[in-house]
PDB file of N, CA and C in Angstrom:
ATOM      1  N   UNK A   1     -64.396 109.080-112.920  1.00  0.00           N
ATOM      2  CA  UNK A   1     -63.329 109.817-112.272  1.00  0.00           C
ATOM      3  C   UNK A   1     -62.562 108.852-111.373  1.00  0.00           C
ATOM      4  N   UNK A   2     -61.067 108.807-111.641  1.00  0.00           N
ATOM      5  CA  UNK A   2     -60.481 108.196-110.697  1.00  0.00           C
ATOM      6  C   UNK A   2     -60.232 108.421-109.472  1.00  0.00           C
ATOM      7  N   UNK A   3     -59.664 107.733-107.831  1.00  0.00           N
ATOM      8  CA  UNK A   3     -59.666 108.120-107.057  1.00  0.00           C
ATOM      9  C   UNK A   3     -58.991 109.335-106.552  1.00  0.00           C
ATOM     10  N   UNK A   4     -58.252 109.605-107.793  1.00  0.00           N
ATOM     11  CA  UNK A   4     -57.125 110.534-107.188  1.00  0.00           C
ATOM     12  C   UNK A   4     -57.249 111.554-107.501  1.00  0.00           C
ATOM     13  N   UNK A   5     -58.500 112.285-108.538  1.00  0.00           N
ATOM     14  CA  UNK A   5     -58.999 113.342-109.138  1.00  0.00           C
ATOM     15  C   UNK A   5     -59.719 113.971-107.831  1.00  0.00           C
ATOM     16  N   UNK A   6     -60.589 113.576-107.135  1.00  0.00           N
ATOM     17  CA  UNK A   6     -61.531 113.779-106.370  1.00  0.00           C
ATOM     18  C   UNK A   6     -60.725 114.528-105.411  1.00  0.00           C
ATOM     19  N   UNK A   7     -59.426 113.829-104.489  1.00  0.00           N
ATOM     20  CA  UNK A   7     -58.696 114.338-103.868  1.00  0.00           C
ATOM     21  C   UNK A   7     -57.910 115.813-104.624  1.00  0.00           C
ATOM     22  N   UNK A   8     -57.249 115.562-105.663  1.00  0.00           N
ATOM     23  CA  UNK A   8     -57.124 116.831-106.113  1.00  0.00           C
ATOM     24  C   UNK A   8     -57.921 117.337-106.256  1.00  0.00           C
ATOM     25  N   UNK A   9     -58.857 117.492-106.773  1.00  0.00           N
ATOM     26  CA  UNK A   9     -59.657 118.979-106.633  1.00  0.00           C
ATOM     27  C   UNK A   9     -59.999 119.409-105.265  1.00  0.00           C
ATOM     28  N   UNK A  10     -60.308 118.614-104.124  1.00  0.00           N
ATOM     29  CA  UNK A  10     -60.561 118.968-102.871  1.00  0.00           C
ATOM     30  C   UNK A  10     -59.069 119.826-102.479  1.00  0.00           C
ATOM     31  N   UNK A  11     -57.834 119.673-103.008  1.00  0.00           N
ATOM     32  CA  UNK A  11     -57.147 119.786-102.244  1.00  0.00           C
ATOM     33  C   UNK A  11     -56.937 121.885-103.090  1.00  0.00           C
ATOM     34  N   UNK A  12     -57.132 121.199-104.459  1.00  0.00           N
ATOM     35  CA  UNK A  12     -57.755 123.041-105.212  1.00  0.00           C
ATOM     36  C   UNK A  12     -58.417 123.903-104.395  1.00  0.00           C
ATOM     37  N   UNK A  13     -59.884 123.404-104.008  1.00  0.00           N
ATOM     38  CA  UNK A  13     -60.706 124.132-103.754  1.00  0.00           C
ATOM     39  C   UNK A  13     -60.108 124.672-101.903  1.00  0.00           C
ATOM     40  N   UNK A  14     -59.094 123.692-101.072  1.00  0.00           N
ATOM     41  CA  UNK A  14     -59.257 124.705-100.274  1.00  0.00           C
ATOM     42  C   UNK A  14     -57.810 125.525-100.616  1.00  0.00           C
ATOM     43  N   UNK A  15     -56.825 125.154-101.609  1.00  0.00           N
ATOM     44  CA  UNK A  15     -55.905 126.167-101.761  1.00  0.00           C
ATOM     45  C   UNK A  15     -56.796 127.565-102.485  1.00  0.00           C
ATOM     46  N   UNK A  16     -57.419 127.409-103.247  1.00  0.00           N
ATOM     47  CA  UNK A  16     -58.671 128.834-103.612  1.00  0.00           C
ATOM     48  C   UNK A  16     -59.416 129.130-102.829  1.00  0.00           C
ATOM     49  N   UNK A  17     -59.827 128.656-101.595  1.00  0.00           N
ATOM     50  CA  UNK A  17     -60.287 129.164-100.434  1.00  0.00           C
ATOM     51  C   UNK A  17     -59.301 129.980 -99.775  1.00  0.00           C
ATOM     52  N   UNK A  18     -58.324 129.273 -99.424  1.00  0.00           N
ATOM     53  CA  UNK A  18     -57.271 130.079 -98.620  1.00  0.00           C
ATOM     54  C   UNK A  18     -57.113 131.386 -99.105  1.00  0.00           C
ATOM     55  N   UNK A  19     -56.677 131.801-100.636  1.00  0.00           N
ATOM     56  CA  UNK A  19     -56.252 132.579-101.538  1.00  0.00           C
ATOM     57  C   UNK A  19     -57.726 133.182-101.615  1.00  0.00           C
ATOM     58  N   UNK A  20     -58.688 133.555-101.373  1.00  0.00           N
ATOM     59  CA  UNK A  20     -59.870 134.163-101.456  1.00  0.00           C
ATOM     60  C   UNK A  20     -59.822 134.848-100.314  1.00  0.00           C
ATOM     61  N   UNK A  21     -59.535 133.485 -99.122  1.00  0.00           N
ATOM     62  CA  UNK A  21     -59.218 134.980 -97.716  1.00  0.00           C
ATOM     63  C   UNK A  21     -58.400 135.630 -97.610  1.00  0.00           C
ATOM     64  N   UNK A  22     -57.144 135.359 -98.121  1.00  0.00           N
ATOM     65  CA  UNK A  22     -56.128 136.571 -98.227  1.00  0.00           C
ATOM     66  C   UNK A  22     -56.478 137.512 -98.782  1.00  0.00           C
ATOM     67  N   UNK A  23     -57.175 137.411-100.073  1.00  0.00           N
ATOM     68  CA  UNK A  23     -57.511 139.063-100.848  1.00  0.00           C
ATOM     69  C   UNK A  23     -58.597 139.575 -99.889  1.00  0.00           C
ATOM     70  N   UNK A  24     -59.534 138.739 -99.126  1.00  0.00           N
ATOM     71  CA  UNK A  24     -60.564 139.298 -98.688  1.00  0.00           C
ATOM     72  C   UNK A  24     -60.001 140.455 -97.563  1.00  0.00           C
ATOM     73  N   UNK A  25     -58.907 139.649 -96.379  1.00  0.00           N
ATOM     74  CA  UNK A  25     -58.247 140.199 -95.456  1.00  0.00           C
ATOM     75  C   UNK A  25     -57.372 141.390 -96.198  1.00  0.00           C
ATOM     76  N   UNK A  26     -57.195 141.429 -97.094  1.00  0.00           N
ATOM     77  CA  UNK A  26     -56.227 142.612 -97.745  1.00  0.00           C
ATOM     78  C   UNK A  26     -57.024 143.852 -98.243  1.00  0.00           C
ATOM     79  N   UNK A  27     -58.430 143.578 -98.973  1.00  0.00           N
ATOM     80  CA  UNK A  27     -59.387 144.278 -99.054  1.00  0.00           C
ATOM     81  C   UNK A  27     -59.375 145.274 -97.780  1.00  0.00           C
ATOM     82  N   UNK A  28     -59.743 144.131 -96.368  1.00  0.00           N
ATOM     83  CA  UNK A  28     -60.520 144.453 -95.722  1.00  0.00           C
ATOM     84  C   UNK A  28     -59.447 145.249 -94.653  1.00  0.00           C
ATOM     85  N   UNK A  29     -57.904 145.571 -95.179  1.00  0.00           N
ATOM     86  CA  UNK A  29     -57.124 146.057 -94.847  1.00  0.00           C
ATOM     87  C   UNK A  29     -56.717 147.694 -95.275  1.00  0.00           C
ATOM     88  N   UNK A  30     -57.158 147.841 -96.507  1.00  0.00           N
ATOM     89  CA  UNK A  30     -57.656 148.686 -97.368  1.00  0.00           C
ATOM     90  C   UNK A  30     -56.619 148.927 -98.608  1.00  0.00           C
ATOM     91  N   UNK A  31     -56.133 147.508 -98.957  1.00  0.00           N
ATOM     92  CA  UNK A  31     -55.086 147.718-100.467  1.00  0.00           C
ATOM     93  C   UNK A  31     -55.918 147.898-101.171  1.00  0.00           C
ATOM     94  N   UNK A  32     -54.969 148.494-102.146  1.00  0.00           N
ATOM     95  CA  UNK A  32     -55.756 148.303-103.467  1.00  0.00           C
ATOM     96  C   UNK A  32     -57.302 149.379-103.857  1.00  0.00           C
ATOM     97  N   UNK A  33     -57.472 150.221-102.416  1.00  0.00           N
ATOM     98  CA  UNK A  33     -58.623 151.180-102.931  1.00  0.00           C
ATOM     99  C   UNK A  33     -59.349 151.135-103.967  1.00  0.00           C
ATOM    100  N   UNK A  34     -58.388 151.644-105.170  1.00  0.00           N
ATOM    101  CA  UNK A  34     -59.041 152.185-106.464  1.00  0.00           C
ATOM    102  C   UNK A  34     -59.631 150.470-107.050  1.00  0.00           C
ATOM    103  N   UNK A  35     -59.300 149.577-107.021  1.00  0.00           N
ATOM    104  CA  UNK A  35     -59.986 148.526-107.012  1.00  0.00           C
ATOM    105  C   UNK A  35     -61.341 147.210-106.076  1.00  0.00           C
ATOM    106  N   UNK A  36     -61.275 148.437-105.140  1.00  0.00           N
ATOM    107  CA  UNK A  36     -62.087 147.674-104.115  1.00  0.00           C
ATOM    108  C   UNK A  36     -63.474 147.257-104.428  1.00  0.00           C
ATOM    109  N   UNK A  37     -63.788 147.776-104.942  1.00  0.00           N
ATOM    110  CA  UNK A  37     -65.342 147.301-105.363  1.00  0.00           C
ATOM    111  C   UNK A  37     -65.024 146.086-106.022  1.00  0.00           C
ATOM    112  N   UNK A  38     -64.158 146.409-107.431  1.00  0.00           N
ATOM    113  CA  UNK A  38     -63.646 144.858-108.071  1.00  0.00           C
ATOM    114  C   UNK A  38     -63.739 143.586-107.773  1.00  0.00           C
ATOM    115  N   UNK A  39     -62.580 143.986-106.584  1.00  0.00           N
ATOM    116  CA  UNK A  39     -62.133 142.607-105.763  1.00  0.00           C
ATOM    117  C   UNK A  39     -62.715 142.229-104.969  1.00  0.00           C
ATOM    118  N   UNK A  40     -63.843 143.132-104.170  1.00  0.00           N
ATOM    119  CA  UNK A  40     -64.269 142.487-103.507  1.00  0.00           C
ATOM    120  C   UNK A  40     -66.054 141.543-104.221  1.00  0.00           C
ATOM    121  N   UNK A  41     -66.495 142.133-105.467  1.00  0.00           N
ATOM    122  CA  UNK A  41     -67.024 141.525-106.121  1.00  0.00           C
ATOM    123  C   UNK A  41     -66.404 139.997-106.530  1.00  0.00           C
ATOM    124  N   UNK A  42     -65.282 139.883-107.088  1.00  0.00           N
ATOM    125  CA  UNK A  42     -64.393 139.213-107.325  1.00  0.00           C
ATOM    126  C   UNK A  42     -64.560 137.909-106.596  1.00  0.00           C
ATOM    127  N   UNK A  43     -64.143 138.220-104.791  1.00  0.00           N
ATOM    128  CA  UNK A  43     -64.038 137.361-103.627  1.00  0.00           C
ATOM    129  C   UNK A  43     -65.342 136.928-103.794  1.00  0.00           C
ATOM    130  N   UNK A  44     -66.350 137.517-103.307  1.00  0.00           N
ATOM    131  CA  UNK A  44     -68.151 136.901-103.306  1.00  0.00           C
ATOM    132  C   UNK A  44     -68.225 135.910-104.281  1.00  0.00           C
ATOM    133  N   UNK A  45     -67.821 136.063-105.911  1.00  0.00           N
ATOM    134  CA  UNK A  45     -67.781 135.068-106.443  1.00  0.00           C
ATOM    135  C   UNK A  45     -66.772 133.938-106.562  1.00  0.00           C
ATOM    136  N   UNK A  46     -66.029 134.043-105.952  1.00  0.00           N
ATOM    137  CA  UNK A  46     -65.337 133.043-105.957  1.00  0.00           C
ATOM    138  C   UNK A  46     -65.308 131.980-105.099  1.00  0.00           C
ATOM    139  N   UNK A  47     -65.874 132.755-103.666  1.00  0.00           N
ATOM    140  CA  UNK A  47     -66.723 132.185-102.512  1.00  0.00           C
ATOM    141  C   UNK A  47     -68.011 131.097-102.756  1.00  0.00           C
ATOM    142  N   UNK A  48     -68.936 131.724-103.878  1.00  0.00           N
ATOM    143  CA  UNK A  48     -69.745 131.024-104.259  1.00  0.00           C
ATOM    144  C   UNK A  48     -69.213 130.050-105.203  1.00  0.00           C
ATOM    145  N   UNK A  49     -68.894 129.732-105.907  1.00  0.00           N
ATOM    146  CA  UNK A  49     -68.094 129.224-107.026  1.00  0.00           C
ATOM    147  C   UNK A  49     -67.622 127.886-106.243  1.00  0.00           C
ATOM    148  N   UNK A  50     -66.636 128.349-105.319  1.00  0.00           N
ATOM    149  CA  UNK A  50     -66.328 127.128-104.349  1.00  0.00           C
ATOM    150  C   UNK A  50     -66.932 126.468-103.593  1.00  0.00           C
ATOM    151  N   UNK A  51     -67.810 127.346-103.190  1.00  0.00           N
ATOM    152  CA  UNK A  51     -68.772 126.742-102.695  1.00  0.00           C
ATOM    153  C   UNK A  51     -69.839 125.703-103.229  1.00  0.00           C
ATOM    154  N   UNK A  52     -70.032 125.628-104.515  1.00  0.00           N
ATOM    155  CA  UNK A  52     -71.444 125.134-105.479  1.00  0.00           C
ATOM    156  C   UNK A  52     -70.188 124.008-105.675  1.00  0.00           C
ATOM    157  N   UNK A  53     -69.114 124.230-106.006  1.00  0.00           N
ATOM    158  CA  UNK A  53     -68.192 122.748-106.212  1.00  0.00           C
ATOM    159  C   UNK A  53     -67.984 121.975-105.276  1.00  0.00           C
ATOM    160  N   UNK A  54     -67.475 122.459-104.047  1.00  0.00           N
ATOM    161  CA  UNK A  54     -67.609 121.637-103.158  1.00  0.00           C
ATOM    162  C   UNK A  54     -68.759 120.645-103.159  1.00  0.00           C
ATOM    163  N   UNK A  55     -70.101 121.414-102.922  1.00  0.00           N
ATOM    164  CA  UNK A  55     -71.354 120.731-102.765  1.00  0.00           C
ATOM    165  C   UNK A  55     -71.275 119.680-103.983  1.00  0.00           C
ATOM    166  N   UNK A  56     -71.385 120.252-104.731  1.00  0.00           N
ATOM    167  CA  UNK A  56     -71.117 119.027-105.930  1.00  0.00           C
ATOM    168  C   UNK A  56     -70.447 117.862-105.825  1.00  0.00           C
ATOM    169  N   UNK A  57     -69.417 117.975-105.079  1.00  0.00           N
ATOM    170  CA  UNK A  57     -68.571 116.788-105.043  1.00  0.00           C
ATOM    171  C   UNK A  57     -68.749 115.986-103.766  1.00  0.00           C
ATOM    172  N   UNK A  58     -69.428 116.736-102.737  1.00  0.00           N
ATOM    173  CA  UNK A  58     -70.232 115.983-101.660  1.00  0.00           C
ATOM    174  C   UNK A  58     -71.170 115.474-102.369  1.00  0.00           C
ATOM    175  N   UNK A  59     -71.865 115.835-103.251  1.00  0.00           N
ATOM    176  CA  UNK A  59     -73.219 114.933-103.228  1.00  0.00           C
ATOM    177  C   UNK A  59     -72.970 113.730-104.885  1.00  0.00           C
ATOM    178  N   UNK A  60     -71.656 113.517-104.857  1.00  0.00           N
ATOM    179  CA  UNK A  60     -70.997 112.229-106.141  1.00  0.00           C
ATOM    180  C   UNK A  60     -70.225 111.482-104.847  1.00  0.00           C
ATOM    181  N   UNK A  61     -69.956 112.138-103.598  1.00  0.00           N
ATOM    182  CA  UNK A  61     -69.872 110.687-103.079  1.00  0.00           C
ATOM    183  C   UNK A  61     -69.970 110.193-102.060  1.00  0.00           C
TER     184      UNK A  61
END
């Protein structure tokens, strides 16, 4: 992987962080009702998801 991959994806994972707390805060606002269980299933995994990548890419360098 070149140097400049590493930085992009870091720079992914916190634009999909950001965008995880917005739906979370919108959830937790009460849009979207008839989908709330969904999305907020949705957020948890995506939370984790980013999370297991991050770690991943802490521990390559």
């Amino acid at each position: 992987m070149n140097e400049k991959q590493p930085r992009e994806l870091i720079d992914l994972i916190s634009h999909l962080d950001k965008e995880r707390a917005w739906l979370l805060e919108q959830i937790d606002k009460g849009n979207w009702p008839e989908f709330r269980l969904e999305l907020a299933a949705l957020e948890r995994e995506l939370g984790q998801l980013l999370t297991r990548v991050a770690d991943e890419i802490d521990e390559t360098n």
